[in-house]
PDB file of N, CA and C in Angstrom:
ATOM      1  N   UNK A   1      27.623-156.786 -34.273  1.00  0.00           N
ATOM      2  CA  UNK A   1      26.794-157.234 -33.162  1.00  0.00           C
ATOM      3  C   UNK A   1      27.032-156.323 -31.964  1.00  0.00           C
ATOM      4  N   UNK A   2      26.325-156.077 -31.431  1.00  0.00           N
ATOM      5  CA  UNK A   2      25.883-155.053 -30.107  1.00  0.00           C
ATOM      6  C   UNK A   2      26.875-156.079 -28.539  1.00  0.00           C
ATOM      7  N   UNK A   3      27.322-155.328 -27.957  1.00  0.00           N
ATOM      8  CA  UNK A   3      27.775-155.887 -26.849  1.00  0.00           C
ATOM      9  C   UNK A   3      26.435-156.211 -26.225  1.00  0.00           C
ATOM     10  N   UNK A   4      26.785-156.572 -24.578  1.00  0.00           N
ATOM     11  CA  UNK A   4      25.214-156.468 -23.621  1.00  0.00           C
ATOM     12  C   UNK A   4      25.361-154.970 -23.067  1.00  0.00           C
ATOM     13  N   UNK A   5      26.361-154.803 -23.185  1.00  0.00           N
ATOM     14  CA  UNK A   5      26.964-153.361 -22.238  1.00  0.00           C
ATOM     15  C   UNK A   5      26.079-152.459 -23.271  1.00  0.00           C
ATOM     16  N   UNK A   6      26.184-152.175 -24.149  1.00  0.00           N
ATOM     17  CA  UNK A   6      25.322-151.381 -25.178  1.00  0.00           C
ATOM     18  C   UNK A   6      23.809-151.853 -25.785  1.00  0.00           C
ATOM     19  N   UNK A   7      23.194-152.588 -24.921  1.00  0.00           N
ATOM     20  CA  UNK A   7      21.639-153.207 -25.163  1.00  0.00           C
ATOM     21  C   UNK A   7      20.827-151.869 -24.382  1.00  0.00           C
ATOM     22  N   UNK A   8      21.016-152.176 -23.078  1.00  0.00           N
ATOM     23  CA  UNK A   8      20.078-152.009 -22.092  1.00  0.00           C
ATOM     24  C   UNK A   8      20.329-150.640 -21.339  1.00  0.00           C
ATOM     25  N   UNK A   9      19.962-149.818 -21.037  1.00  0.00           N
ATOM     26  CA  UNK A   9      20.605-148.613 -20.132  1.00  0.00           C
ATOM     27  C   UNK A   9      19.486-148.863 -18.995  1.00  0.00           C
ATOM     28  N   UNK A  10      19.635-148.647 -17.496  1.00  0.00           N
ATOM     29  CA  UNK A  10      18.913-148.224 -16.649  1.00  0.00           C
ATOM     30  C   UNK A  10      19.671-147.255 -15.900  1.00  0.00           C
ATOM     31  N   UNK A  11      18.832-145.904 -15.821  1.00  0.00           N
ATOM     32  CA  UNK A  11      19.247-144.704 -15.237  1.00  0.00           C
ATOM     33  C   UNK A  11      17.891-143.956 -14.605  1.00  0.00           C
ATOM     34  N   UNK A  12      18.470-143.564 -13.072  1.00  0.00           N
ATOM     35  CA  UNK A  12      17.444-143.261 -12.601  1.00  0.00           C
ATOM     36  C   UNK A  12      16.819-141.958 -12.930  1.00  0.00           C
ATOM     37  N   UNK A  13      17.520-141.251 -13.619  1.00  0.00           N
ATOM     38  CA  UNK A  13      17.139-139.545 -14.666  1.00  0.00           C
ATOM     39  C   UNK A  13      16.378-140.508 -15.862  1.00  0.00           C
ATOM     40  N   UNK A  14      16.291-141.263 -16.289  1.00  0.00           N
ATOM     41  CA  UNK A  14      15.151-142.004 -17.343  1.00  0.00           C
ATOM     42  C   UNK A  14      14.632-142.252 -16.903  1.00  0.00           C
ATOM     43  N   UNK A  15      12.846-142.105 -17.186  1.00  0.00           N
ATOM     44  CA  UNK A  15      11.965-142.676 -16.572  1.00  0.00           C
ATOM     45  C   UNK A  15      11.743-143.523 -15.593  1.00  0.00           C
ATOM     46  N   UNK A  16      12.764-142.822 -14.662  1.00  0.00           N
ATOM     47  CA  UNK A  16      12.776-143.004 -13.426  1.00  0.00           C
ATOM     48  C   UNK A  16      13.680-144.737 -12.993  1.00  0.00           C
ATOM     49  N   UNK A  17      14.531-144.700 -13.878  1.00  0.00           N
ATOM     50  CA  UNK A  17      15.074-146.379 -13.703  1.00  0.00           C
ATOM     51  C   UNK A  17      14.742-147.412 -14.906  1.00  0.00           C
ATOM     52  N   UNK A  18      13.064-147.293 -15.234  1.00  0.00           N
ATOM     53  CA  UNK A  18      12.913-148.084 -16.187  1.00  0.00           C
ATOM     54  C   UNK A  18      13.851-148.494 -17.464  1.00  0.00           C
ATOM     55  N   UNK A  19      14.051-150.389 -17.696  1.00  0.00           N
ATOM     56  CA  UNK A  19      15.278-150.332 -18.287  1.00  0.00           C
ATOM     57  C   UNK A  19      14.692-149.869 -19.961  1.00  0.00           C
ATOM     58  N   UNK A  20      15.535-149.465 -20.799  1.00  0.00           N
ATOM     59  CA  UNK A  20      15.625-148.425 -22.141  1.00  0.00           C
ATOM     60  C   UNK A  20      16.142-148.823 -22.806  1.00  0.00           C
ATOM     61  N   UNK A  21      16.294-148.757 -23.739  1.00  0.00           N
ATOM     62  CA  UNK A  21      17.261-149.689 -25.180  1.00  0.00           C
ATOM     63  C   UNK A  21      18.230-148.149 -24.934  1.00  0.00           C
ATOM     64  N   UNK A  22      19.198-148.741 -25.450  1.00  0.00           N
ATOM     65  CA  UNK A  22      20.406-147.863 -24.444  1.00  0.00           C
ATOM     66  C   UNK A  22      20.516-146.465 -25.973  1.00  0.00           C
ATOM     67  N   UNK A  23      20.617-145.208 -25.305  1.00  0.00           N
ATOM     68  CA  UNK A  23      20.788-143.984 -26.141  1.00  0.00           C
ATOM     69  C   UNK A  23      18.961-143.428 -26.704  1.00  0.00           C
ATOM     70  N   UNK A  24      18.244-144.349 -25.930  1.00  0.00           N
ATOM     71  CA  UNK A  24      16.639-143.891 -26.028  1.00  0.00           C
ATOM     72  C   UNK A  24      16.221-144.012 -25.169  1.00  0.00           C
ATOM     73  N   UNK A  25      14.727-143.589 -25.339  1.00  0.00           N
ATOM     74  CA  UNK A  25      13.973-143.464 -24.020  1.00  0.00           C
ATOM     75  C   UNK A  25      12.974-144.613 -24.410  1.00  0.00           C
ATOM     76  N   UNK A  26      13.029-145.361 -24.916  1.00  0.00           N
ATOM     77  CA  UNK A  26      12.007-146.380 -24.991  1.00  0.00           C
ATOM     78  C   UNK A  26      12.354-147.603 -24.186  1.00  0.00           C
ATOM     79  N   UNK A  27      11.255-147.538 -23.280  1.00  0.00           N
ATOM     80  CA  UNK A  27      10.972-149.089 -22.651  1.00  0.00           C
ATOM     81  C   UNK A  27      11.568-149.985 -23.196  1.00  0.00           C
ATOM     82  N   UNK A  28      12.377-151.312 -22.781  1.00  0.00           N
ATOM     83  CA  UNK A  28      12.623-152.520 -23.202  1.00  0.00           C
ATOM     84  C   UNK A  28      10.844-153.513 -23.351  1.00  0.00           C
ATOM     85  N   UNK A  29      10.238-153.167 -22.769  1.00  0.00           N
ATOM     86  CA  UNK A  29       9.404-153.458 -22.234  1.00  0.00           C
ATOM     87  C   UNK A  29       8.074-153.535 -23.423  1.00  0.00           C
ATOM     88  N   UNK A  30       8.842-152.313 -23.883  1.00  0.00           N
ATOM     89  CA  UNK A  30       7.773-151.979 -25.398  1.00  0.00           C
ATOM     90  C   UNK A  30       7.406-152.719 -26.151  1.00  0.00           C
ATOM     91  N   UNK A  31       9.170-153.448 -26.826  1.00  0.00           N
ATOM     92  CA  UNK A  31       8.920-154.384 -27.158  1.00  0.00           C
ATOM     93  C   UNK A  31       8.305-156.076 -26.821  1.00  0.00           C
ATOM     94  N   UNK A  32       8.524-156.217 -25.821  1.00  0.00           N
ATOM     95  CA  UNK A  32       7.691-157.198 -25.409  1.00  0.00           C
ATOM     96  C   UNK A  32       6.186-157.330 -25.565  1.00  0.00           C
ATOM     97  N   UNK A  33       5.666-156.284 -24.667  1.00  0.00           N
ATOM     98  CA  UNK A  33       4.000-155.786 -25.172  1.00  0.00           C
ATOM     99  C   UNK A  33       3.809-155.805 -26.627  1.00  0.00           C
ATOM    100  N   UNK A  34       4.621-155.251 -27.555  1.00  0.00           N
ATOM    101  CA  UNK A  34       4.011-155.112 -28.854  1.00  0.00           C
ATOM    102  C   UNK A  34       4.048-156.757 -29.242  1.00  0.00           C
ATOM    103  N   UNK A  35       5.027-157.210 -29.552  1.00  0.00           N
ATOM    104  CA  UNK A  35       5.004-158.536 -29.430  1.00  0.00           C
ATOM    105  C   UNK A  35       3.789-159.562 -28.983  1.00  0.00           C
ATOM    106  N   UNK A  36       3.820-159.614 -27.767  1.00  0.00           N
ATOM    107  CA  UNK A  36       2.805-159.973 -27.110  1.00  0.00           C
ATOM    108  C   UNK A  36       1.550-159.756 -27.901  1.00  0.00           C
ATOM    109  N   UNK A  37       1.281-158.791 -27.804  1.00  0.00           N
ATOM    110  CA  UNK A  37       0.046-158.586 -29.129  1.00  0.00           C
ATOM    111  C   UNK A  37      -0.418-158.543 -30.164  1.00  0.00           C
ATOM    112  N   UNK A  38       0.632-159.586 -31.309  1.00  0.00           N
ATOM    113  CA  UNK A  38       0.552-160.174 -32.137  1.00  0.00           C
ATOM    114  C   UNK A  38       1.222-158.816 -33.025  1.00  0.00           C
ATOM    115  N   UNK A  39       2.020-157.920 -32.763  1.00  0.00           N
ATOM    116  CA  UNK A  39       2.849-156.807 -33.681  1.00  0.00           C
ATOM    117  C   UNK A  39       3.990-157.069 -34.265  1.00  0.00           C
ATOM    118  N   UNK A  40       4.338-157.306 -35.369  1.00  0.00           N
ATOM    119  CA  UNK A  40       5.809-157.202 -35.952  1.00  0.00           C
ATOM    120  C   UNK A  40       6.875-156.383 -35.537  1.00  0.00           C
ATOM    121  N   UNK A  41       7.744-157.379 -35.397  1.00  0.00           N
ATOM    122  CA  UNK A  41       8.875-156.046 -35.183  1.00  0.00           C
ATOM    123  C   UNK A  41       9.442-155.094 -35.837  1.00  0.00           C
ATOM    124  N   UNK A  42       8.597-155.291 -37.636  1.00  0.00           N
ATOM    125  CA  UNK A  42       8.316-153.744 -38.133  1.00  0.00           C
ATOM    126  C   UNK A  42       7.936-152.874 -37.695  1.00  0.00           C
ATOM    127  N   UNK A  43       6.748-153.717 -37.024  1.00  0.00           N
ATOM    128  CA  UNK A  43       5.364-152.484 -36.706  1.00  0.00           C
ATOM    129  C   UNK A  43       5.974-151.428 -35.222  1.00  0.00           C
ATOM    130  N   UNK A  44       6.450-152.799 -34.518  1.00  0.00           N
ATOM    131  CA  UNK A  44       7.640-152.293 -33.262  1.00  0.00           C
ATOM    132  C   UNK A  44       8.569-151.015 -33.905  1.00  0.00           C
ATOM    133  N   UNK A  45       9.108-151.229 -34.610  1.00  0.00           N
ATOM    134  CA  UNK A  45      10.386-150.567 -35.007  1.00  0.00           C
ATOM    135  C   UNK A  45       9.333-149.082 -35.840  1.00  0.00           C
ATOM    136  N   UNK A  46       8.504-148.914 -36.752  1.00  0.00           N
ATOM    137  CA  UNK A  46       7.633-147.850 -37.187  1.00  0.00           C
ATOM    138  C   UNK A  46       7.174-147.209 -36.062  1.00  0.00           C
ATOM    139  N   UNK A  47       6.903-148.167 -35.086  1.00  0.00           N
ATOM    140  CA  UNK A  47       6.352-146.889 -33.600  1.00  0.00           C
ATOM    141  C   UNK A  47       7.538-146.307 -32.788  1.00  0.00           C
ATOM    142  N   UNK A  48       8.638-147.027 -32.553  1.00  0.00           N
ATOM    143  CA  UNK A  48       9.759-146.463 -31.992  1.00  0.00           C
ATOM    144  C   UNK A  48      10.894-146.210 -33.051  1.00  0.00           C
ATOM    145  N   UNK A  49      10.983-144.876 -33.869  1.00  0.00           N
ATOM    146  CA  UNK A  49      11.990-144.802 -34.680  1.00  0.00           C
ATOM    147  C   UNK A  49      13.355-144.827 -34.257  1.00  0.00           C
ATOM    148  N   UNK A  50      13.786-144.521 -32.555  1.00  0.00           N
ATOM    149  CA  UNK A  50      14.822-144.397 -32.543  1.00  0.00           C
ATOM    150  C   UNK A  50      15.739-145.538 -31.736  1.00  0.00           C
ATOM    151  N   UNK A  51      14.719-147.049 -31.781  1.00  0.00           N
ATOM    152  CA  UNK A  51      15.465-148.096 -31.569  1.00  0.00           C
ATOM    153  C   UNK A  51      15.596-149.033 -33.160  1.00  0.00           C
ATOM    154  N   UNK A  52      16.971-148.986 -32.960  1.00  0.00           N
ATOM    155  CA  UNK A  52      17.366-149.667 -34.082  1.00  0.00           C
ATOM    156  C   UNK A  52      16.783-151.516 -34.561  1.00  0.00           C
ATOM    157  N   UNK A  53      17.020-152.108 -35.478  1.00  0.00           N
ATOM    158  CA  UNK A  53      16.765-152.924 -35.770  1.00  0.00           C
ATOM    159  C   UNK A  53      17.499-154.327 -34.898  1.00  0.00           C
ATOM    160  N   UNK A  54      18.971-153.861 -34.918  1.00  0.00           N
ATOM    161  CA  UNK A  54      19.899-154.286 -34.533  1.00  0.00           C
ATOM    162  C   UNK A  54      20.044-154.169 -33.080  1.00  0.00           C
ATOM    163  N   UNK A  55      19.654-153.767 -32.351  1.00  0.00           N
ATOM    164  CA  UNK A  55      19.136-153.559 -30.897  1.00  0.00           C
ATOM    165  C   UNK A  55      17.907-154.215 -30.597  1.00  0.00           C
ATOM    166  N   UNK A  56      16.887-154.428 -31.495  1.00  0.00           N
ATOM    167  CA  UNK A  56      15.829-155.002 -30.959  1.00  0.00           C
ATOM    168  C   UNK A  56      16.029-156.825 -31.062  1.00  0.00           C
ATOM    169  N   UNK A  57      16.733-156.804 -32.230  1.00  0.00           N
ATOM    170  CA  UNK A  57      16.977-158.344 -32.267  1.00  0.00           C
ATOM    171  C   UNK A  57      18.078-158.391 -31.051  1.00  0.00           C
ATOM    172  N   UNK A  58      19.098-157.740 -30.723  1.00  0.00           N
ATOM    173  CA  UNK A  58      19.813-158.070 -29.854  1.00  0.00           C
ATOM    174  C   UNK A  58      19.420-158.568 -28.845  1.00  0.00           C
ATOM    175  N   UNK A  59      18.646-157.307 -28.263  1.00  0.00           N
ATOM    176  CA  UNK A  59      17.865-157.828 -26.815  1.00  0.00           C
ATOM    177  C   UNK A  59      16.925-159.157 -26.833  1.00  0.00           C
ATOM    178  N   UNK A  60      16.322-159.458 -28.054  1.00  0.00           N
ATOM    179  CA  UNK A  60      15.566-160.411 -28.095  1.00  0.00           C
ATOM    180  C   UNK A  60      16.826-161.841 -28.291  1.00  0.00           C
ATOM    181  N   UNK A  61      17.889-161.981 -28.480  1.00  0.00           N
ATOM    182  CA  UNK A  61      18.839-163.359 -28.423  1.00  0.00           C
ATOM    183  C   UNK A  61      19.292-163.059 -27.387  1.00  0.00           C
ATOM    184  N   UNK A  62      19.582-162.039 -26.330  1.00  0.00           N
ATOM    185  CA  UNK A  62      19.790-161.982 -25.027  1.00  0.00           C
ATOM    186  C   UNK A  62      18.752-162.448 -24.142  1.00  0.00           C
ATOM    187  N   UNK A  63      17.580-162.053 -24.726  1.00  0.00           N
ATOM    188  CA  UNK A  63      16.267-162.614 -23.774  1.00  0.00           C
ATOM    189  C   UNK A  63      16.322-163.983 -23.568  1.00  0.00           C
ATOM    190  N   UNK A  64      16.531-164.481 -25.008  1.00  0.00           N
ATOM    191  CA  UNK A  64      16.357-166.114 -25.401  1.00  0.00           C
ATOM    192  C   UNK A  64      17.484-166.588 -24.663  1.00  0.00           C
ATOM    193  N   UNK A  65      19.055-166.179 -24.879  1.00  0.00           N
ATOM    194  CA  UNK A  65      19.880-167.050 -24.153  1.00  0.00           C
ATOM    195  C   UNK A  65      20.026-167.060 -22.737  1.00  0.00           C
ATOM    196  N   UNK A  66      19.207-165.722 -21.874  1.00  0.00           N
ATOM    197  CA  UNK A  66      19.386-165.829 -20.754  1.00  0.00           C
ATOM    198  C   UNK A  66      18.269-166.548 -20.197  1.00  0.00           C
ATOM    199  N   UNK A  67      17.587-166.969 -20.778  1.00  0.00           N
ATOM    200  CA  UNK A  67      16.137-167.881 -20.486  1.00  0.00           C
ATOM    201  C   UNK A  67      16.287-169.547 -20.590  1.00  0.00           C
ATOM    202  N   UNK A  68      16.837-169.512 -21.840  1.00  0.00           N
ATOM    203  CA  UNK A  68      17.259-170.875 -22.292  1.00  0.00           C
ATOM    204  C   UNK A  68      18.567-171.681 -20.717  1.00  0.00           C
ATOM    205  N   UNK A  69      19.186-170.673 -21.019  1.00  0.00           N
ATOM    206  CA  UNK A  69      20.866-171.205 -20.419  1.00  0.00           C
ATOM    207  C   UNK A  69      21.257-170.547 -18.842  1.00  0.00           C
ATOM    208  N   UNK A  70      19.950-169.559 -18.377  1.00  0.00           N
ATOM    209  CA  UNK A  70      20.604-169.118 -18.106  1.00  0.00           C
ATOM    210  C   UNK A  70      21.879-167.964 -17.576  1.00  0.00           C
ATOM    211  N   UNK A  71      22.581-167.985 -18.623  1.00  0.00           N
ATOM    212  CA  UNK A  71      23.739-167.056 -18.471  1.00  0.00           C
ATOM    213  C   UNK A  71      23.884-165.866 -19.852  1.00  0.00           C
ATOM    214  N   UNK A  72      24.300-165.417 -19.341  1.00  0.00           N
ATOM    215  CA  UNK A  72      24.152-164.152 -20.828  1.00  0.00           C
ATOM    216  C   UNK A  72      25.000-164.624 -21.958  1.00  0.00           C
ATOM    217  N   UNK A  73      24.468-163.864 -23.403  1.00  0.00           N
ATOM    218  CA  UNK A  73      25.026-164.956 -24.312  1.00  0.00           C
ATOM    219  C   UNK A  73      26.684-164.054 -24.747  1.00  0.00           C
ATOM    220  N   UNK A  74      27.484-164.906 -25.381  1.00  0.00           N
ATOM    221  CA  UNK A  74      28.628-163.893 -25.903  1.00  0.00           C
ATOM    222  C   UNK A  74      28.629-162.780 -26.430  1.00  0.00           C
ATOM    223  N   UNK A  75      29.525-161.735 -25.733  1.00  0.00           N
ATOM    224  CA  UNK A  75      29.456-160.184 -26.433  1.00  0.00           C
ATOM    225  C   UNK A  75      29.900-160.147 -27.650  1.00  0.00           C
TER     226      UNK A  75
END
C-alpha cells in the first residue's frame, strides 16, 4: 500500500503546481474527469500509462476517507 506522502506530488516546475500522481505528470484530476464520464479505470489507466494501478486506487480510498471522515486514512 502507497503511503499519502507518495500519492500526490504538487510542484510548482509541474504544470505549474497542479496536483500529479507523484513521479508523473498526470493530473490527479484526470482521473476524476475520466470517471465522471462514465470511463473505467482501465480505460483511465490505457490513457495514462505511467500512473499505476495501485496509485489510482490509492488516491481514490484517500478521496473516500477524507470525504467520509474527514481525516486522512492510515499510511
Amino acid at each position: 500500500m502507497l503511503g499519502t506522502n507518495n500519492l500526490i506530488e504538487v510542484d510548482p516546475e509541474k504544470l505549474g503546481g497542479t496536483p500529479v500522481f507523484y513521479g508523473t505528470r498526470v493530473p490527479v484530476q484526470n482521473l476524476f474527469d475520466c470517471l465522471e464520464v462514465g470511463e473505467t479505470l482501465d480505460e483511465f489507466l490505457d490513457q495514462f500509462p505511467t500512473v499505476t494501478r495501485e496509485q489510482a486506487l490509492a488516491v481514490l480510498e484517500e478521496s473516500k476517507a477524507r470525504l467520509l471522515t474527514g481525516h486522512e486514512s492510515p499510511a
